[in-house]
N, C-alpha and C. Protein backbone atom coordinates (compact mmCIF):
# COMPACT_ATOMS: atom_id res chain seq x y z
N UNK A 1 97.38 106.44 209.27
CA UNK A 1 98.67 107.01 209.21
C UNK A 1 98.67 108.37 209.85
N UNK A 2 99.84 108.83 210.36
CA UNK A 2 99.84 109.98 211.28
C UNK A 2 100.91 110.94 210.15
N UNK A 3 100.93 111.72 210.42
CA UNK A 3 101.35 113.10 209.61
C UNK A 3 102.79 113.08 209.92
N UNK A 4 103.46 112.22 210.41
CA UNK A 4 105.11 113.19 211.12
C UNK A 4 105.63 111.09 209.88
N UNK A 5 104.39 110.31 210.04
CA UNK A 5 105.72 109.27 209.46
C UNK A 5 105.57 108.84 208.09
N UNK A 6 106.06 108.13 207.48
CA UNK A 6 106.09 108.11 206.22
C UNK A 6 105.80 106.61 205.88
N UNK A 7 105.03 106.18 204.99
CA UNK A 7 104.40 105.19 204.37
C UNK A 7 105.80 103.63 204.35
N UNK A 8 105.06 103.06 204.63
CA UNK A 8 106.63 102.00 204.75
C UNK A 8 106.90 101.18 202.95
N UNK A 9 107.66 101.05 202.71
CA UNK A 9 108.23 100.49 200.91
C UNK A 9 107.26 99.65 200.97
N UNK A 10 106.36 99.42 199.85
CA UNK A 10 105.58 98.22 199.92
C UNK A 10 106.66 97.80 198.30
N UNK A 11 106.65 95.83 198.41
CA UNK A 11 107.22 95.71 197.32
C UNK A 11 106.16 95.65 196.10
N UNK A 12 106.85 95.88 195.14
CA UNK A 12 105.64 96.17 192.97
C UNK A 12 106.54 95.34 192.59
N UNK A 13 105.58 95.08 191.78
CA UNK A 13 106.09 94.11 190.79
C UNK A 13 107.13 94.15 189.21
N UNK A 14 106.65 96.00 189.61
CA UNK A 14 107.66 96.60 188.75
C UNK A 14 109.12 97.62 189.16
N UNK A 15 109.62 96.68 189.89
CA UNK A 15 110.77 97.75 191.08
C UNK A 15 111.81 97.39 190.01
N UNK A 16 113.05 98.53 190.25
CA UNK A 16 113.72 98.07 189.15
C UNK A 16 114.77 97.45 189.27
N UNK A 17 115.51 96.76 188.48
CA UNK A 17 116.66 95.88 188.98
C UNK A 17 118.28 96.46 188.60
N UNK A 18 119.10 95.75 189.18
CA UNK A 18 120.36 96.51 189.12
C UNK A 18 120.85 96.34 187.70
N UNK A 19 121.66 97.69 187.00
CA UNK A 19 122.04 97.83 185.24
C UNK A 19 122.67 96.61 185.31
N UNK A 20 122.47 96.12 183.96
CA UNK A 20 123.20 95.46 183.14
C UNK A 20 122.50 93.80 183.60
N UNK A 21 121.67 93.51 184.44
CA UNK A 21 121.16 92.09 184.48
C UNK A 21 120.03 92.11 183.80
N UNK A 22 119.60 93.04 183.21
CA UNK A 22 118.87 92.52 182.18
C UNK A 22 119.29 92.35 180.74
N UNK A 23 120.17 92.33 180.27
CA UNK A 23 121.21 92.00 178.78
C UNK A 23 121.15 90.58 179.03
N UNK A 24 121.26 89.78 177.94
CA UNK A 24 121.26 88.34 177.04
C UNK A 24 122.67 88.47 177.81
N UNK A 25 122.97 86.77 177.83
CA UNK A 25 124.56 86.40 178.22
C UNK A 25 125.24 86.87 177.22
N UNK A 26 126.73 87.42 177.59
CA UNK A 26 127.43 87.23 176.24
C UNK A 26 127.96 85.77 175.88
N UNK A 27 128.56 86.21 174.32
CA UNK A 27 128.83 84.77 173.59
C UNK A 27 129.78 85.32 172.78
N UNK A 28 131.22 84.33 172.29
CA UNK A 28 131.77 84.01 172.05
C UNK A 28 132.33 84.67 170.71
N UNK A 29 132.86 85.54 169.81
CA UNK A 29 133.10 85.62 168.50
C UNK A 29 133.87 84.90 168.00
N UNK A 30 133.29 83.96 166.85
CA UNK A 30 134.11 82.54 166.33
C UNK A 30 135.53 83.84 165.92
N UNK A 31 136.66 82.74 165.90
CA UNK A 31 138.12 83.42 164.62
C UNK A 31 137.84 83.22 163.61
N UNK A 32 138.30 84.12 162.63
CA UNK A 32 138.08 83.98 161.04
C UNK A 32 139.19 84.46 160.89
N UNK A 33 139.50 84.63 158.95
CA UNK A 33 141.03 84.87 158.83
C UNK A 33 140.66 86.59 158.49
N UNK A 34 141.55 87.30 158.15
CA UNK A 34 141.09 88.41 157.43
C UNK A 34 140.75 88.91 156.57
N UNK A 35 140.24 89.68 155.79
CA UNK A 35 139.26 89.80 154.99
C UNK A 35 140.36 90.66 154.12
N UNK A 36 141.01 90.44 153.12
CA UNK A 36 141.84 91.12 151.98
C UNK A 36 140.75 91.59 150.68
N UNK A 37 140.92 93.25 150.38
CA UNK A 37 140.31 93.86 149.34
C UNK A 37 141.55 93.94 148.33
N UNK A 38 140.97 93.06 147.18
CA UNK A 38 141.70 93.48 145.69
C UNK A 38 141.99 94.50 145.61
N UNK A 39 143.26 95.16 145.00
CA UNK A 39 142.81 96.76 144.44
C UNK A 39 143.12 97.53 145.06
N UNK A 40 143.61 97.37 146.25
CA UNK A 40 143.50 98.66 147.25
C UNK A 40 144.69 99.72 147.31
N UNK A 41 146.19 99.08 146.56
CA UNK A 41 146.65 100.17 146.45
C UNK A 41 146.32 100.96 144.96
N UNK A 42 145.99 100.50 143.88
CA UNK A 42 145.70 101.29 142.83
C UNK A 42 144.12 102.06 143.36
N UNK A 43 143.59 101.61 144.05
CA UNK A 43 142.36 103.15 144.55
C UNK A 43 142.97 103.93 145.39
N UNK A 44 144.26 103.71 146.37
CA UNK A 44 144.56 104.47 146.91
C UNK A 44 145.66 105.39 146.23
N UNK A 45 146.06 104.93 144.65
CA UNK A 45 146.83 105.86 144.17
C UNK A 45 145.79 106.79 143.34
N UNK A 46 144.67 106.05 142.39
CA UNK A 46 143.34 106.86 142.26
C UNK A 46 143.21 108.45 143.12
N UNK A 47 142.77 108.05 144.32
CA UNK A 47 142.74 108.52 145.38
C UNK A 47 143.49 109.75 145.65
N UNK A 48 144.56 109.52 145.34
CA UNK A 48 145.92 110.24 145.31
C UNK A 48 146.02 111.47 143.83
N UNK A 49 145.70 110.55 143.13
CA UNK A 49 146.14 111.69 141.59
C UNK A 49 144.43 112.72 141.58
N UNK A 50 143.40 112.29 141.89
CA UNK A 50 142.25 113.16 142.05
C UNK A 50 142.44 114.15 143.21
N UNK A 51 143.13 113.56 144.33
CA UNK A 51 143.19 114.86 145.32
C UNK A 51 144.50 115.73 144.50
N UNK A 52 145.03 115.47 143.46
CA UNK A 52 145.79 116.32 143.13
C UNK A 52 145.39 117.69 142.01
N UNK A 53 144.34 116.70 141.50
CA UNK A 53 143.26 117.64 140.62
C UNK A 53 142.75 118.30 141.03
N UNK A 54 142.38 118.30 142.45
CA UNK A 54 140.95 119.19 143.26
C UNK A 54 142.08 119.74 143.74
N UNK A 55 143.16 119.84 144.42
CA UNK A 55 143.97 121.04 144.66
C UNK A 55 145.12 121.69 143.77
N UNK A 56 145.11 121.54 142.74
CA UNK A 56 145.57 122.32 141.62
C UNK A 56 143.82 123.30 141.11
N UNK A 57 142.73 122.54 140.85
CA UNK A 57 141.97 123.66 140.45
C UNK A 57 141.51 124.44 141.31
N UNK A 58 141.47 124.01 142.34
CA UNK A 58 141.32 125.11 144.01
C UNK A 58 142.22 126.35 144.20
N UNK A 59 143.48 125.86 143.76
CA UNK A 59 144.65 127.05 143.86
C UNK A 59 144.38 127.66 142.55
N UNK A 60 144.04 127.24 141.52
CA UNK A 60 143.64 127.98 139.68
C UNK A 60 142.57 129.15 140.56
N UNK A 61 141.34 128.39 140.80
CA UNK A 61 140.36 129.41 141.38
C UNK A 61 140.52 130.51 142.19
N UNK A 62 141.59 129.93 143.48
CA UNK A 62 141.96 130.85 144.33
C UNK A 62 142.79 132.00 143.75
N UNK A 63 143.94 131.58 142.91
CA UNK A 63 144.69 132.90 142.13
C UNK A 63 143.93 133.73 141.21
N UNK A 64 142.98 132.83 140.31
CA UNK A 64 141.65 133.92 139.59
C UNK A 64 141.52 134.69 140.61
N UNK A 65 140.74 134.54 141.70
CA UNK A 65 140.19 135.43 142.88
C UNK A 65 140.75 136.19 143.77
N UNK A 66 141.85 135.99 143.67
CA UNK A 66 143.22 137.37 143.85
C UNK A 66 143.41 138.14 143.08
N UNK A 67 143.62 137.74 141.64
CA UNK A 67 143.51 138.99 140.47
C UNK A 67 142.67 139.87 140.29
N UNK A 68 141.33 139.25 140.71
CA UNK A 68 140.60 139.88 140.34
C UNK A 68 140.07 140.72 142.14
N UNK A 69 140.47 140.24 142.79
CA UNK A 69 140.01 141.27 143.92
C UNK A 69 141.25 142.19 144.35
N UNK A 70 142.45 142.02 143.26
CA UNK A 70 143.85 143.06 143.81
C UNK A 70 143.27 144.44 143.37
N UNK A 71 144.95 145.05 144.00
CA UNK A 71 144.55 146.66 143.83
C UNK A 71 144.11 146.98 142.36
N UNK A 72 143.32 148.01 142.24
CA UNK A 72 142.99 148.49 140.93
C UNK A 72 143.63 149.81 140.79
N UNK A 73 144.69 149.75 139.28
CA UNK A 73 145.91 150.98 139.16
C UNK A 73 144.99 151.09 137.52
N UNK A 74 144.68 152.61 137.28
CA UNK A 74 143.90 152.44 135.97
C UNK A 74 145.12 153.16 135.32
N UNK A 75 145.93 153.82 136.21
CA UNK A 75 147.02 154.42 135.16
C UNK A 75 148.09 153.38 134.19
N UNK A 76 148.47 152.59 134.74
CA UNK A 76 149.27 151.77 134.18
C UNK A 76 148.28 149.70 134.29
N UNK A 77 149.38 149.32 133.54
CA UNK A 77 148.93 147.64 133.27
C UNK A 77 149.37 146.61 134.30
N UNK A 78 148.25 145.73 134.75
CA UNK A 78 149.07 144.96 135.99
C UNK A 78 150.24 144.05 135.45
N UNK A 79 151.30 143.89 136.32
CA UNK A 79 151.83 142.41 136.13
C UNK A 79 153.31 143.38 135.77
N UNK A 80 153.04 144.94 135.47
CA UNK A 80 154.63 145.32 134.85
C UNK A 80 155.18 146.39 135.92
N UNK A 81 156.39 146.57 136.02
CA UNK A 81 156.74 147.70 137.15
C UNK A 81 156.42 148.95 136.41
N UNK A 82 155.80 150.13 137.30
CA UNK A 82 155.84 151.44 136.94
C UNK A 82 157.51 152.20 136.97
N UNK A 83 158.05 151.60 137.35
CA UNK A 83 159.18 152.60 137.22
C UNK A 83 159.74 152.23 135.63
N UNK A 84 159.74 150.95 134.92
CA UNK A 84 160.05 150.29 133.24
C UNK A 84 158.73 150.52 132.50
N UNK A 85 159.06 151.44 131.78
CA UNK A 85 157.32 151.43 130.95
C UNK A 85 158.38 150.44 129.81
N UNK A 86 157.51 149.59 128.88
CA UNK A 86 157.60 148.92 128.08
C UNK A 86 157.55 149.37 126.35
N UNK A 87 158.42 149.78 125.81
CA UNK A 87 159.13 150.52 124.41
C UNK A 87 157.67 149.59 123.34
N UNK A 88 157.08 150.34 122.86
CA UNK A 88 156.45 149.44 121.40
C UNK A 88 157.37 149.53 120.72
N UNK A 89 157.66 148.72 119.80
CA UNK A 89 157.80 148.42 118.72
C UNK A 89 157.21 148.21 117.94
N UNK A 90 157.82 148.84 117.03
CA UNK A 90 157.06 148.71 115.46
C UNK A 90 157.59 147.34 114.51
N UNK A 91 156.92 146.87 113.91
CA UNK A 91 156.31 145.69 113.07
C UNK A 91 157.25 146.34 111.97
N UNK A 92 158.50 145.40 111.70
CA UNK A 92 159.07 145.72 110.75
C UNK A 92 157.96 145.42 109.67
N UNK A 93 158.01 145.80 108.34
CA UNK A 93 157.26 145.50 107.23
C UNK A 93 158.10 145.11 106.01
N UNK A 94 157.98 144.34 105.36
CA UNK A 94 158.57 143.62 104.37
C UNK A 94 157.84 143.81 103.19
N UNK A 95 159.11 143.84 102.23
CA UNK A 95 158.56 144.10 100.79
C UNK A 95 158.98 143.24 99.68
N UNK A 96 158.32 143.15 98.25
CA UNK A 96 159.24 142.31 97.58
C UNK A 96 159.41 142.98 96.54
N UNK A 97 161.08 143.05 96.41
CA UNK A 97 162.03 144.10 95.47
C UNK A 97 162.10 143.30 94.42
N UNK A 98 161.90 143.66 93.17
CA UNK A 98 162.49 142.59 91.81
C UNK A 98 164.42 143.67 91.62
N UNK A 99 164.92 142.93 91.98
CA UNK A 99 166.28 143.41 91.64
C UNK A 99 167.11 142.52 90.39
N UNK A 100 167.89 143.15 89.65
CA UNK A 100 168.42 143.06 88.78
C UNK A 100 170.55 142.79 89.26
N UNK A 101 170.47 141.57 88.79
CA UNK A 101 172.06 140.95 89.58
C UNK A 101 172.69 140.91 87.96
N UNK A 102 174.20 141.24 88.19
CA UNK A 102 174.84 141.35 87.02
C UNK A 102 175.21 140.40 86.60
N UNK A 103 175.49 139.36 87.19
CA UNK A 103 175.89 137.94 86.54
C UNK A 103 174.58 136.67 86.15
N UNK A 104 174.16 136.37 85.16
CA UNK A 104 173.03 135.60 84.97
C UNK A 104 172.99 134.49 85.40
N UNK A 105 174.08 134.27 85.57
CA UNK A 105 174.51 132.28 85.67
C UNK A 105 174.39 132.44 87.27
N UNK A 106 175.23 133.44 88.15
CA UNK A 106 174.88 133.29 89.10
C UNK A 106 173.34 133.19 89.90
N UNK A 107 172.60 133.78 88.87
CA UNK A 107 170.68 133.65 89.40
C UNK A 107 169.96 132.01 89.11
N UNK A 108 170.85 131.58 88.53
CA UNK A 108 170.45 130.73 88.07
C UNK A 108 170.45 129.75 89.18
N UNK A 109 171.48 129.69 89.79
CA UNK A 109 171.68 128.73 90.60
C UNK A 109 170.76 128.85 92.37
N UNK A 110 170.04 129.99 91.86
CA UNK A 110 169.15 130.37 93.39
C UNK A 110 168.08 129.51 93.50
N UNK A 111 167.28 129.21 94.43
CA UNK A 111 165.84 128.60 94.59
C UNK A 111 165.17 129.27 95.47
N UNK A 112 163.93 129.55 95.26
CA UNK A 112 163.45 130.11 95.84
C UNK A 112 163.08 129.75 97.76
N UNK A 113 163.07 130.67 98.76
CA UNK A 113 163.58 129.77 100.02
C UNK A 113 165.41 130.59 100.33
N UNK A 114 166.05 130.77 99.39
CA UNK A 114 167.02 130.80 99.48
C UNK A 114 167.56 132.02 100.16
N UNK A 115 168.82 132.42 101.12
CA UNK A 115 169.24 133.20 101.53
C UNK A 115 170.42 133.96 101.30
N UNK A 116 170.33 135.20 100.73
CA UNK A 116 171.74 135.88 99.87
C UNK A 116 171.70 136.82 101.05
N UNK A 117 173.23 137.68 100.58
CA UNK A 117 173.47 138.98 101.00
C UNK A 117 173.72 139.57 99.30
N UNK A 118 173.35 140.62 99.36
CA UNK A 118 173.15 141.87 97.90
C UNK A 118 174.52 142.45 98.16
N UNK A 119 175.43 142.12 97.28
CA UNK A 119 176.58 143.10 97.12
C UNK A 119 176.33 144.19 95.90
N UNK A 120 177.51 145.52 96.44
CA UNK A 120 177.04 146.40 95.37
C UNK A 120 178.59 146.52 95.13
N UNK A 121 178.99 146.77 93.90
CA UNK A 121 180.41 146.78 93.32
C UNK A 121 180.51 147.95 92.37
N UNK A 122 181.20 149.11 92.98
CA UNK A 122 181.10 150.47 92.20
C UNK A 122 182.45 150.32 91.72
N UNK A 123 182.13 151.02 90.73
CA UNK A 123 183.33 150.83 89.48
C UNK A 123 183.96 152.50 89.47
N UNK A 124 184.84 153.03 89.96
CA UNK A 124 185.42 154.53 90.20
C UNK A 124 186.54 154.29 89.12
N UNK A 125 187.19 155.67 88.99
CA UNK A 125 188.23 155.86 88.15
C UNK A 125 189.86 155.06 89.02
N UNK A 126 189.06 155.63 90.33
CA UNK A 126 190.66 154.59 91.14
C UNK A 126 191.11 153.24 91.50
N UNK A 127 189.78 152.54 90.89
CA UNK A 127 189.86 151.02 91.01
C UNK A 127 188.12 150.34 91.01
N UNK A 128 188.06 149.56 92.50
CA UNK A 128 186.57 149.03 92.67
C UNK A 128 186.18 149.08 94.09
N UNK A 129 185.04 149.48 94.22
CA UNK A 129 184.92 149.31 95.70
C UNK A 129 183.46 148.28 95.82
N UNK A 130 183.47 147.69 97.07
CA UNK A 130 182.05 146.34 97.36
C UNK A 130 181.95 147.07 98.91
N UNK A 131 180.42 146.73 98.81
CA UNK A 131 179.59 147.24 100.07
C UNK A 131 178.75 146.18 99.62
N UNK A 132 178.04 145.50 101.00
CA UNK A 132 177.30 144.55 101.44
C UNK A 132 175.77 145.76 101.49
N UNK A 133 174.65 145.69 100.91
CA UNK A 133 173.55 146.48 100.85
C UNK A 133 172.45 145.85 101.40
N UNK A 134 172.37 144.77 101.37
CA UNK A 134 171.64 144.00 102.08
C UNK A 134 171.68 142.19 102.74
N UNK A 135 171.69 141.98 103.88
CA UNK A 135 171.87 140.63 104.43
C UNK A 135 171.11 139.86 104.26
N UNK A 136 171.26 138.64 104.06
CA UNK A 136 170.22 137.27 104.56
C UNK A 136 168.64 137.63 104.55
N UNK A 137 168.96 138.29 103.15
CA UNK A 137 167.41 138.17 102.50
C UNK A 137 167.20 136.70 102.02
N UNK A 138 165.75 136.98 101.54
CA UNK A 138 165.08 135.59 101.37
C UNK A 138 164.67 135.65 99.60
N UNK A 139 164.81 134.75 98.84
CA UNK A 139 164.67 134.64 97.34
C UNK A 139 163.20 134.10 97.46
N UNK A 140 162.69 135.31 96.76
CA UNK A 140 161.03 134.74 96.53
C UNK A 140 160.66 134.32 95.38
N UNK A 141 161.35 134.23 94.45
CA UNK A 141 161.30 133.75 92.82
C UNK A 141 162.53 134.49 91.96
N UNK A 142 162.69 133.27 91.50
CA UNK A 142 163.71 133.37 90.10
C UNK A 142 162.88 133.24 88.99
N UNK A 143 162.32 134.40 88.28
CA UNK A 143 161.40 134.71 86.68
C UNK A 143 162.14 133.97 85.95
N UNK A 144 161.86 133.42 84.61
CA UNK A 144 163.07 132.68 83.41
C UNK A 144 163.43 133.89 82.99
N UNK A 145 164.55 133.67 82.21
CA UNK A 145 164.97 134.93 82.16
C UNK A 145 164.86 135.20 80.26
N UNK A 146 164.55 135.98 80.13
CA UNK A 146 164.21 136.05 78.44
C UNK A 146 165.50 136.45 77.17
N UNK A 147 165.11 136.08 76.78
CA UNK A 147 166.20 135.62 74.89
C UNK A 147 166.94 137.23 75.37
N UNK A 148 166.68 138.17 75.51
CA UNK A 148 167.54 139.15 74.85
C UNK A 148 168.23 139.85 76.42
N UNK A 149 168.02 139.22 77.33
CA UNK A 149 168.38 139.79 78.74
C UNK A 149 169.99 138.72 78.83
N UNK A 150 170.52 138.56 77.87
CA UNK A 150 171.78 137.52 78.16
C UNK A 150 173.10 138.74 78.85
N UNK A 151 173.28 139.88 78.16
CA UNK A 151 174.21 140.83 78.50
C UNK A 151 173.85 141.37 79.72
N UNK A 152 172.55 142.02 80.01
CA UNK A 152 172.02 142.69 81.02
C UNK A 152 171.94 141.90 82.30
N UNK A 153 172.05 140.55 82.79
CA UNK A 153 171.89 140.34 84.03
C UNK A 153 170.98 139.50 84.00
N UNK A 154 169.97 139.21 85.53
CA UNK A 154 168.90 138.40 85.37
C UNK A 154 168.46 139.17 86.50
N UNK A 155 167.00 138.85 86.83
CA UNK A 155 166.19 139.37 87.85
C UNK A 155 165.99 138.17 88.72
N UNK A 156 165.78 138.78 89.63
CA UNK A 156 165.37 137.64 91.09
C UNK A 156 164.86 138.87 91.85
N UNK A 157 163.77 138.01 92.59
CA UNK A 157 162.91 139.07 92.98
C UNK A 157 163.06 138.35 94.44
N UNK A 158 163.10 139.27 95.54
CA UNK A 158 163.71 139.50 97.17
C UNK A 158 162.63 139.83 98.36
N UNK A 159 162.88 139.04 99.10
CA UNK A 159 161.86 139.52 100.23
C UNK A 159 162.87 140.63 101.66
N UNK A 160 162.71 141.31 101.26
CA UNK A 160 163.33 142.58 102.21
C UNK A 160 162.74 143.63 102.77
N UNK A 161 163.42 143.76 104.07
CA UNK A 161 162.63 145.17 104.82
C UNK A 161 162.55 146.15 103.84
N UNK A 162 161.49 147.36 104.18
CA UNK A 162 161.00 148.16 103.57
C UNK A 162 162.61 149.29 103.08
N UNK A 163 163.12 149.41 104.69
CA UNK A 163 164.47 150.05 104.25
C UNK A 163 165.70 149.55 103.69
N UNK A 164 165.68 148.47 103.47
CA UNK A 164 167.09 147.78 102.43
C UNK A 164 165.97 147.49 101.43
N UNK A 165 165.05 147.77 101.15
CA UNK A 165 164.71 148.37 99.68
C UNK A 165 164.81 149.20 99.06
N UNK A 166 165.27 150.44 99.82
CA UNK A 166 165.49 151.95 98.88
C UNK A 166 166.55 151.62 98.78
N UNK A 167 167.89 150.68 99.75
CA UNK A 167 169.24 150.94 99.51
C UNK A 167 169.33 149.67 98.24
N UNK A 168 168.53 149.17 97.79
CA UNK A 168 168.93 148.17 96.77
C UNK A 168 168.80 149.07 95.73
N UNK A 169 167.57 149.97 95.43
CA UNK A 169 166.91 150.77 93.99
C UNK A 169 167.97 151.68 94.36
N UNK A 170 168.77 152.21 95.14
CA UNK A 170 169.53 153.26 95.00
C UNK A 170 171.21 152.67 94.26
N UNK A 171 171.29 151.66 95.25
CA UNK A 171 173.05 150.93 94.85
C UNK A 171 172.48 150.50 93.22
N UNK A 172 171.37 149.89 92.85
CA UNK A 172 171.07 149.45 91.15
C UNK A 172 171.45 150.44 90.41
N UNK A 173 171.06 151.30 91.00
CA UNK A 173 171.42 152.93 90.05
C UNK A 173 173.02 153.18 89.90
N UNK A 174 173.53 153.35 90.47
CA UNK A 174 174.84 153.57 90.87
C UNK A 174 175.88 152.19 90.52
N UNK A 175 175.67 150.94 90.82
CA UNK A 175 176.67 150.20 91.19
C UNK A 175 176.33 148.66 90.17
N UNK A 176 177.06 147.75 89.72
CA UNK A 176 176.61 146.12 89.66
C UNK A 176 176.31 145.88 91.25
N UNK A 177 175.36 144.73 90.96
CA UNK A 177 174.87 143.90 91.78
C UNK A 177 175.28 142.72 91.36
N UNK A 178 175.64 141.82 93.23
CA UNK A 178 176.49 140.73 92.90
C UNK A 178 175.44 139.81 94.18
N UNK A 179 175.18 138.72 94.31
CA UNK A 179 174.76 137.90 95.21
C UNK A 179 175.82 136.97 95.74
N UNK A 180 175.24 136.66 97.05
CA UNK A 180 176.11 135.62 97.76
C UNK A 180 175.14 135.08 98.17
N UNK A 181 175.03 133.27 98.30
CA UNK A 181 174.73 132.75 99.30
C UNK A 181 175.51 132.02 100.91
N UNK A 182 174.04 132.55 102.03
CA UNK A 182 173.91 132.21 102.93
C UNK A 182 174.24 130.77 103.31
């Protein structure tokens, strides 16, 4: 061989052949009918009410993780406007008055549970006057009332704010006491 030409193709036994003639023949896919899964819309409503769980507790998590990464105000409380500060209130407190009512028969007919207003009935030289002393109190017991208390009245004992308790011990002093029910 000389230097300027080039070796002529000898044929091998391993030369390669053109794509795709070496693949198996194709063949045929028999028809069949289709293949129906039981069930498939109740998993796909499944399906449905769980993706509703995972994005309700995703948004729970996500709003935790806003609260807790919002601004921090140490002067005031989150969630309320600074321009409305919010009034406490005080816890009314309740007491139980044993009051003394001028008519006996009328105590009689109370049960405990029950809801009066306390009238007070002052007796003046110019006639009578009634003032309402306390509302839609609550009857916490009717005591029996004993052998020699027939003239004097009967007791029933009252669940009332602390302040329509001084105005009951004050009108007792001063006035008959009359009940009404609620």
């Amino acid at each position: 061989m000389s230097l300027g030409q080039s070796p002529s193709p000898s044929p091998s036994p391993l030369s390669p052949r053109p794509l795709g003639t070496d693949a198996p023949p194709t063949c045929e896919v028999p028809h069949f009918a289709p293949v129906r899964v039981r069930g498939g819309r109740l998993r796909l409503r499944r399906l449905v009410r769980h993706r509703r769980r995972a994005v309700a507790a995703g948004l729970a998590v996500t709003a935790a993780a806003l609260v807790a990464a919002g601004p921090r105000d140490t002067d005031r409380a989150r969630g309320h406007p600074a321009a409305d500060p919010v009034r406490e209130r005080r816890a009314v407190e309740m007491v139980t008055a044993p009051v003394r009512i001028a008519d006996g028969a009328t105590v009689r007919l109370l049960r405990p549970g029950d809801r009066v207003d306390v009238i007070a009935a002052e007796e003046t030289a110019s006639g009578g006057g009634a003032r309402v002393v306390a509302r839609g109190v609550r009857v916490t017991k009717v005591p029996e009332p004993l052998d020699d208390e027939v003239d004097s009245g009967a007791l029933v004992v009252l669940t009332v704010p602390r302040s329509a308790a001084a105005r009951l011990v004050g009108a007792s002093a001063t006035a008959r006491l009359a009940v009404t029910l609620c």
